[in-house]
Protein backbone atom coordinates (compact mmCIF):
# COMPACT_ATOMS: atom_id res chain seq x y z
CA UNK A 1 0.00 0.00 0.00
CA UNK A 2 1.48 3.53 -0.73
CA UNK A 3 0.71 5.48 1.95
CA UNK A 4 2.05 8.79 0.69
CA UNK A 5 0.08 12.02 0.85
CA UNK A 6 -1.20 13.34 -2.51
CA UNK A 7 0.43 16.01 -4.04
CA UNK A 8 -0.69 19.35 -2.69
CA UNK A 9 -3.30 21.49 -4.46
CA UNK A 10 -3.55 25.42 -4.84
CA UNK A 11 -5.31 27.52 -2.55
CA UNK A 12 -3.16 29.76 -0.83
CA UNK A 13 -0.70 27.81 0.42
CA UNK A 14 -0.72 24.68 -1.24
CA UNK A 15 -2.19 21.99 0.71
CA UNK A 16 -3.61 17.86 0.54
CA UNK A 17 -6.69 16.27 1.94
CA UNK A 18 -7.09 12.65 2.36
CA UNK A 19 -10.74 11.18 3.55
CA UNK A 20 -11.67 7.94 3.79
CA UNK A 21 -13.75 7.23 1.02
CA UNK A 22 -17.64 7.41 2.02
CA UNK A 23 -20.00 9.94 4.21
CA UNK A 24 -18.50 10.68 7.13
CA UNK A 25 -20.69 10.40 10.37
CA UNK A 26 -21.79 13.30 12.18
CA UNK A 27 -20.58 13.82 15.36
CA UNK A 28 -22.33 14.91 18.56
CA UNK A 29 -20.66 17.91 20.44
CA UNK A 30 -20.25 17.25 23.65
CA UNK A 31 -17.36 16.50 26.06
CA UNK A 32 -17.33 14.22 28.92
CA UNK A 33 -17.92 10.77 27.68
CA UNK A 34 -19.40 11.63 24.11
CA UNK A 35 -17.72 11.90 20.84
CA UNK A 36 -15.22 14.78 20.11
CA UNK A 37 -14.01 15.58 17.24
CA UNK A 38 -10.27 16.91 17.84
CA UNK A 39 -8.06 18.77 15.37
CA UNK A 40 -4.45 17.76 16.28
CA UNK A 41 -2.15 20.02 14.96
CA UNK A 42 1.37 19.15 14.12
CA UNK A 43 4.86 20.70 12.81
CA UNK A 44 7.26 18.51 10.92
CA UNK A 45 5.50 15.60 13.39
CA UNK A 46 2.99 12.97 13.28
CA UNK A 47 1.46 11.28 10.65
CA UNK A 48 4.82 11.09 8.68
CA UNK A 49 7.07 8.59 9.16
CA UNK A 50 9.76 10.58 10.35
CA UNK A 51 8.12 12.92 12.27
CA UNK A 52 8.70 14.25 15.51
CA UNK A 53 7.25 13.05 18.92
CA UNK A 54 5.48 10.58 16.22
CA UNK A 55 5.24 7.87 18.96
CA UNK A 56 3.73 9.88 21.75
CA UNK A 57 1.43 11.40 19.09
CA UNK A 58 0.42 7.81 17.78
CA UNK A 59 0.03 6.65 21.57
CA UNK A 60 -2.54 9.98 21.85
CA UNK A 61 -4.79 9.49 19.01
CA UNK A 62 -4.96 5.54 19.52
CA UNK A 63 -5.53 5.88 23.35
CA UNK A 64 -8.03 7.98 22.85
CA UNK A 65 -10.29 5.41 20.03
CA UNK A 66 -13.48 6.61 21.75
CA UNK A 67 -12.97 10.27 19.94
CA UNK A 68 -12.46 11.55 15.92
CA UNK A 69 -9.29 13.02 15.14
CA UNK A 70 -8.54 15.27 12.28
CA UNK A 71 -5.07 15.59 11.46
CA UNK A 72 -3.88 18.94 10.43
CA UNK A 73 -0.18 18.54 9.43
CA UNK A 74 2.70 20.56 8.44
CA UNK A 75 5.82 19.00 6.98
CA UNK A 76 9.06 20.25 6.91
CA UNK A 77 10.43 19.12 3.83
CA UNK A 78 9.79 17.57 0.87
CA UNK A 79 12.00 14.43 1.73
CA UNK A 80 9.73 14.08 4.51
CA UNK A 81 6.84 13.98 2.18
CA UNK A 82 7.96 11.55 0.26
CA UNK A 83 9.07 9.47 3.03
CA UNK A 84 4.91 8.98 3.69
CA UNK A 85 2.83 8.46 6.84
CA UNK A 86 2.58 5.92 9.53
CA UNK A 87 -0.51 3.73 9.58
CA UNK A 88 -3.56 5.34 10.61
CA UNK A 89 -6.20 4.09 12.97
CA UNK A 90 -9.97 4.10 11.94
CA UNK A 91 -10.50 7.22 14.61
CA UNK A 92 -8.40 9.71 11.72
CA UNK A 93 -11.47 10.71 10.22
CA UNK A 94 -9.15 12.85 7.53
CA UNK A 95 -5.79 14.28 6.98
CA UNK A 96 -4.92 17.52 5.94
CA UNK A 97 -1.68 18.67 4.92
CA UNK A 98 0.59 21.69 3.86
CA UNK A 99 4.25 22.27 3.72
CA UNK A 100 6.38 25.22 5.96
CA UNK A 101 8.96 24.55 3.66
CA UNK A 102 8.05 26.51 0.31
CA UNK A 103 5.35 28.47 -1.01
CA UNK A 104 4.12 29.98 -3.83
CA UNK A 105 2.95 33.52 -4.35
CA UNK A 106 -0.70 33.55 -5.48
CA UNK A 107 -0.79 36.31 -8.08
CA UNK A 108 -2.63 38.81 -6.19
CA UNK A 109 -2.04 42.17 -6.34
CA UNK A 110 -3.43 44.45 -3.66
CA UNK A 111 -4.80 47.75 -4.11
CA UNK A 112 -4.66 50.78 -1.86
CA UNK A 113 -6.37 49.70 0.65
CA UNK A 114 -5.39 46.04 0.97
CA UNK A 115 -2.23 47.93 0.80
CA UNK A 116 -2.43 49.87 3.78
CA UNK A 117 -4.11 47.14 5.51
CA UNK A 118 -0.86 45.00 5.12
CA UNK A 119 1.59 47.77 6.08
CA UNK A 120 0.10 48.63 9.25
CA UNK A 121 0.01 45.31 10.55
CA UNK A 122 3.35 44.67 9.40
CA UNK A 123 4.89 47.89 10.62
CA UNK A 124 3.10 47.15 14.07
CA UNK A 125 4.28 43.61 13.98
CA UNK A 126 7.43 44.46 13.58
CA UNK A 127 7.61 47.28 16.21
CA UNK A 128 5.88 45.01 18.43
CA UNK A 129 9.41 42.77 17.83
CA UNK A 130 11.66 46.41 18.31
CA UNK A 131 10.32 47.62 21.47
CA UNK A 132 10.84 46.63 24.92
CA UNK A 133 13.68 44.45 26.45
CA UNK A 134 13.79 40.57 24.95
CA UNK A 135 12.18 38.00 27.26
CA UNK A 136 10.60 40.78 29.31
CA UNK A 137 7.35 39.37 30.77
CA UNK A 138 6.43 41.56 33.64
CA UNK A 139 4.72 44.95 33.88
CA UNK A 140 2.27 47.32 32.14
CA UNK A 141 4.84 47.78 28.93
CA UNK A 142 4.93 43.99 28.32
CA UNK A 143 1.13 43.64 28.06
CA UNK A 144 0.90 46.46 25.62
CA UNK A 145 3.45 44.73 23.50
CA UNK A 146 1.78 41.51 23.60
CA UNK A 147 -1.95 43.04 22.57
CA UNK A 148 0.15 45.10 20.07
CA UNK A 149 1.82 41.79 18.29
CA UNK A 150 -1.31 40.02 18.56
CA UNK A 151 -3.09 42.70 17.16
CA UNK A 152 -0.86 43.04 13.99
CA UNK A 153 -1.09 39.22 13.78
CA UNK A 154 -4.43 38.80 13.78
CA UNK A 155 -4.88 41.63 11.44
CA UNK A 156 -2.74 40.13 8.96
CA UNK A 157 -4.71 36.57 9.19
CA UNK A 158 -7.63 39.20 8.17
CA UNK A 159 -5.81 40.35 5.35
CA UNK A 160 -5.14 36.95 4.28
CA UNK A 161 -8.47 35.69 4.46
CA UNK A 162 -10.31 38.98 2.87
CA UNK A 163 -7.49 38.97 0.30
CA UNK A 164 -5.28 36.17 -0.11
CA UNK A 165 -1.76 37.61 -1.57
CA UNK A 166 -0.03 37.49 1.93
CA UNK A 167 2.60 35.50 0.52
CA UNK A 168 4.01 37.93 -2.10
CA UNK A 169 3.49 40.68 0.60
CA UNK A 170 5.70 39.22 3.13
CA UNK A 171 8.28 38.83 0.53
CA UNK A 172 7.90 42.51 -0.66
CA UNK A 173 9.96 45.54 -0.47
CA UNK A 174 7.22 46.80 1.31
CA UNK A 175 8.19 44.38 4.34
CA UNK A 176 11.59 45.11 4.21
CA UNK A 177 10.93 48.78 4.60
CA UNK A 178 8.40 48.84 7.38
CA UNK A 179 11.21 46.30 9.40
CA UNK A 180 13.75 49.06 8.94
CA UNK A 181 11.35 52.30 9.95
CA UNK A 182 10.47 50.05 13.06
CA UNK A 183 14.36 49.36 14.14
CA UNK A 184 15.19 52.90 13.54
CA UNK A 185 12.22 54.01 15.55
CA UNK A 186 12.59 55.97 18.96
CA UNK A 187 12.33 53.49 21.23
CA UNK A 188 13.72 50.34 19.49
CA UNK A 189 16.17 48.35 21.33
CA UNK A 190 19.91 49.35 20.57
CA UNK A 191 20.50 45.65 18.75
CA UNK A 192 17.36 46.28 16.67
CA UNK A 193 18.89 49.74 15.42
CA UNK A 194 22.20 48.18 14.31
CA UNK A 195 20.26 45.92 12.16
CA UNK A 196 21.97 45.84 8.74
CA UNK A 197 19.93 45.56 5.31
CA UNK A 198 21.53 42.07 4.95
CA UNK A 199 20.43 41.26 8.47
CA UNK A 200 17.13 43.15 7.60
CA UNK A 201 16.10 40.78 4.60
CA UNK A 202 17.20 37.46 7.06
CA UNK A 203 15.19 38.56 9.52
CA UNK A 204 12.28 39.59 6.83
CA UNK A 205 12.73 36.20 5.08
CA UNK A 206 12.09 34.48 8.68
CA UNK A 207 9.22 35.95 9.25
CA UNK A 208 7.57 34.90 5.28
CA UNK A 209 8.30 31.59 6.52
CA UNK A 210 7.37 31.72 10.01
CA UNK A 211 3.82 33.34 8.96
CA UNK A 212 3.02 30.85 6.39
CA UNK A 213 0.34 29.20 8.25
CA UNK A 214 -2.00 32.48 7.89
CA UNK A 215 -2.23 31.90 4.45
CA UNK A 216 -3.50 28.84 4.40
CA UNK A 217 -7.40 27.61 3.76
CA UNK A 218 -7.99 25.71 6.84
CA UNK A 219 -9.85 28.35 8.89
CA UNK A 220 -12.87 27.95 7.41
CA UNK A 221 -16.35 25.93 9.08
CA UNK A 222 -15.78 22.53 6.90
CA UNK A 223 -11.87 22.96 7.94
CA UNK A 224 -10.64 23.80 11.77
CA UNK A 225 -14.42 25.69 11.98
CA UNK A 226 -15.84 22.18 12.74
CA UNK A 227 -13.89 20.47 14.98
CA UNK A 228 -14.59 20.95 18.25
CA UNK A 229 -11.13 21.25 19.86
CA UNK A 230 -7.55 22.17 18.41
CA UNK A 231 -4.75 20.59 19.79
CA UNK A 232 -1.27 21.85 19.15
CA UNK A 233 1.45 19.29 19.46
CA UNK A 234 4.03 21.89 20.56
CA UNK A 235 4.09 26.00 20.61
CA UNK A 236 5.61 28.08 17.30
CA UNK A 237 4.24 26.66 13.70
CA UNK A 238 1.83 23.77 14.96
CA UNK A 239 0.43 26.75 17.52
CA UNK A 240 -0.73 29.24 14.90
CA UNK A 241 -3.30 27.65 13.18
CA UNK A 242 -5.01 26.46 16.38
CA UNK A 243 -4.80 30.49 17.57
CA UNK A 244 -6.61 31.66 13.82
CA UNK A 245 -9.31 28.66 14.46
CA UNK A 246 -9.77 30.49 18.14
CA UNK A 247 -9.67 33.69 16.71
CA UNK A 248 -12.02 33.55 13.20
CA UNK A 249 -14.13 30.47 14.85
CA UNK A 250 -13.97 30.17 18.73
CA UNK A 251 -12.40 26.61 18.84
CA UNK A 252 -10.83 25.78 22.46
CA UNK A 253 -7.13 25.52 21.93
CA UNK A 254 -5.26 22.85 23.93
CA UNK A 255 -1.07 22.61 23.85
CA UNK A 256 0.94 20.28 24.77
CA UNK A 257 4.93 21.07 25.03
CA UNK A 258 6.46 18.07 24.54
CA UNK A 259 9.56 20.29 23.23
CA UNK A 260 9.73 24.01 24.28
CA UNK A 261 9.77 25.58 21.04
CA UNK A 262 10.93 28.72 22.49
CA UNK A 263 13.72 27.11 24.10
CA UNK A 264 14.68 25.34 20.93
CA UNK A 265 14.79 28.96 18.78
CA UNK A 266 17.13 29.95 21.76
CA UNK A 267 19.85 27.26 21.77
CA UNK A 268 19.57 26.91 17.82
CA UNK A 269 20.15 29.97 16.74
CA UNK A 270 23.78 30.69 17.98
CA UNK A 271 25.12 31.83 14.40
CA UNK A 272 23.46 34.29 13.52
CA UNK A 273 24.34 38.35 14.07
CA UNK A 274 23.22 39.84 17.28
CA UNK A 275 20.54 41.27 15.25
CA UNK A 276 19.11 39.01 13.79
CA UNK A 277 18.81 36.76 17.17
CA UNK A 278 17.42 39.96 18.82
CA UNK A 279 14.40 40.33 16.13
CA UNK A 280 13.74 36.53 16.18
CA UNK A 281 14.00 35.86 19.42
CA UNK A 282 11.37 38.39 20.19
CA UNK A 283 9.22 37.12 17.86
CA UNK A 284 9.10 33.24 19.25
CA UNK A 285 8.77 35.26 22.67
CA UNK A 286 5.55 36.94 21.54
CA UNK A 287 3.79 34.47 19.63
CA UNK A 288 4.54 32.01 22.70
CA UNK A 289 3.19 34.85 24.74
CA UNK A 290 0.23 35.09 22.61
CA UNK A 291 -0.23 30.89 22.87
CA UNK A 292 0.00 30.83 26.24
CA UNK A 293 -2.53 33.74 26.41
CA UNK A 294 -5.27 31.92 24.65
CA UNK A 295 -4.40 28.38 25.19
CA UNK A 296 -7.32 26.97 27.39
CA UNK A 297 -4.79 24.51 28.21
CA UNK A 298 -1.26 23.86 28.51
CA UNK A 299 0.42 20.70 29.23
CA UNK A 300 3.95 19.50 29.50
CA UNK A 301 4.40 15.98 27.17
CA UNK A 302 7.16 14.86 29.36
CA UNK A 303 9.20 15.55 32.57
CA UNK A 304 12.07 17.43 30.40
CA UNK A 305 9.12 19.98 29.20
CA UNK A 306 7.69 20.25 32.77
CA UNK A 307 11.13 21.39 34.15
């Protein structure tokens, strides 16, 4: 049996879907002892073969055989594409895939106003990332930098959704300019203003990649709109789509570290210019700020996480 993923389709970001051939049943929303349908969110993870926490994620969905799982994936590379999925249990009611590692600008071109709507949300995105001291949690300041990120996130989720063309306008010149006005900015952090254009477009082309998941179609009511509870399989990537299903549809968001993402960014990225680690940094701070925020639920998958 082949049991690779079919090649992704068009939408915004490209992505797969793979049902099991016949009506689905309908499910009856309730929780505590009745049928719920789960979205389990994953990065680079479970159902592929080579996936991360794959076994602890198997363990989940087939320990929990009373309940329907949707699986909303995203792979990290084409080699783990190809590589395929692990078998499924009967309780996957669908799969539904996209990769973080490339995408493809849609065409669209915004006009003035879709214009503006992207470059203030960008511009207050990326002061969000300028102001204030990294890994600052406490205090007055640090709450109005956490609305303010979320803010500009959300807003360019909007964007994508009302618009599409979020892609291209991540990757723009546009992008690169509103980074630089916000590190030059009164206020900005002294490793922010030293930024460089080279260090500029790195940090720029991180973010394209890192906001990928707003693009995508899966925030709709026959997509993460119907289930009735996301659950992220670690913070960063896997996070974000379970935040826009909260956001644009109300879904309960459960997460469950079973590797600190944040922590991971930290020891990783030990090559890169002061910069560059600055910006970054304070963007896996906020957006694990922001998951944290509106998780209903977060749970450590191990001891190592707990501590």
């Amino acid at each position: 049996m082949d049991n690779r993923p079919s090649r992704h389709r068009l939408v915004r970001i490209p992505s797969s879907r793979c049902e099991p051939p016949g009506q689905r049943r309908l499910l009856i929303r309730e929780i505590g002892g009745a049928l719920v349908r789960i979205g389990l969110l994953t990065e680079g993870g479970y159902p592929y073969v080579s996936g991360d926490a794959r076994l602890w994620c198997d363990r989940l969905v087939r320990g929990l055989e009373q309940h329907e799982f949707d699986i909303y994936a995203l792979s990290r590379s084409e080699h783990q594409e190809d590589e395929g999925w692990v078998q499924l249990p009967p309780q996957v009611g669908r799969v539904i895939t996209a990769p973080l590692w490339t995408a493809e600008d849609d065409g669209v071109v915004y006009g003035r106003r879709a214009r503006r709507r992207f470059a203030e949300s960008y511009g207050e995105l990326a002061s969000a990332l300028c102001e204030g001291a990294v890994g600052d949690t406490s205090g007055e300041s640090s709450a109005t930098e956490a609305d303010r990120f979320a803010n500009a996130l959300y807003g360019l989720a909007e964007l994508a959704r009302d618009e599409g063309g979020l892609v291209g306008a991540l990757r723009s010149e546009t992008a690169v300019r509103a980074l630089e006005r916000a590190c030059r900015a009164p206020g900005a952090r002294q490793t922010a203003r030293a930024a460089r254009v080279p260090e500029l477009l790195a940090v720029a082309g991180h973010l394209e990649r890192a906001l990928r998941p707003l693009s995508l179609d899966w925030y709709e009511d026959d997509g993460l709109g119907a289930v009735d509870l996301c659950h992220a399989t670690s913070g960063g990537p896997a996070a974000l789509p379970g935040l826009l299903a909260h956001h644009f549809c109300g879904v309960p968001l459960l997460v469950t570290e079973y590797g600190v993402r944040l922590r991971t960014h930290y020891l990783a990225d030990t090559e890169s210019p002061p910069a560059v680690r600055s910006l970054l940094t304070a963007f896996h701070g906020r957006l694990a700020t922001e998951t944290y925020r509106r998780a209903a639920v977060v749970t450590p998958g191990n001891t190592h996480a707990r501590r």
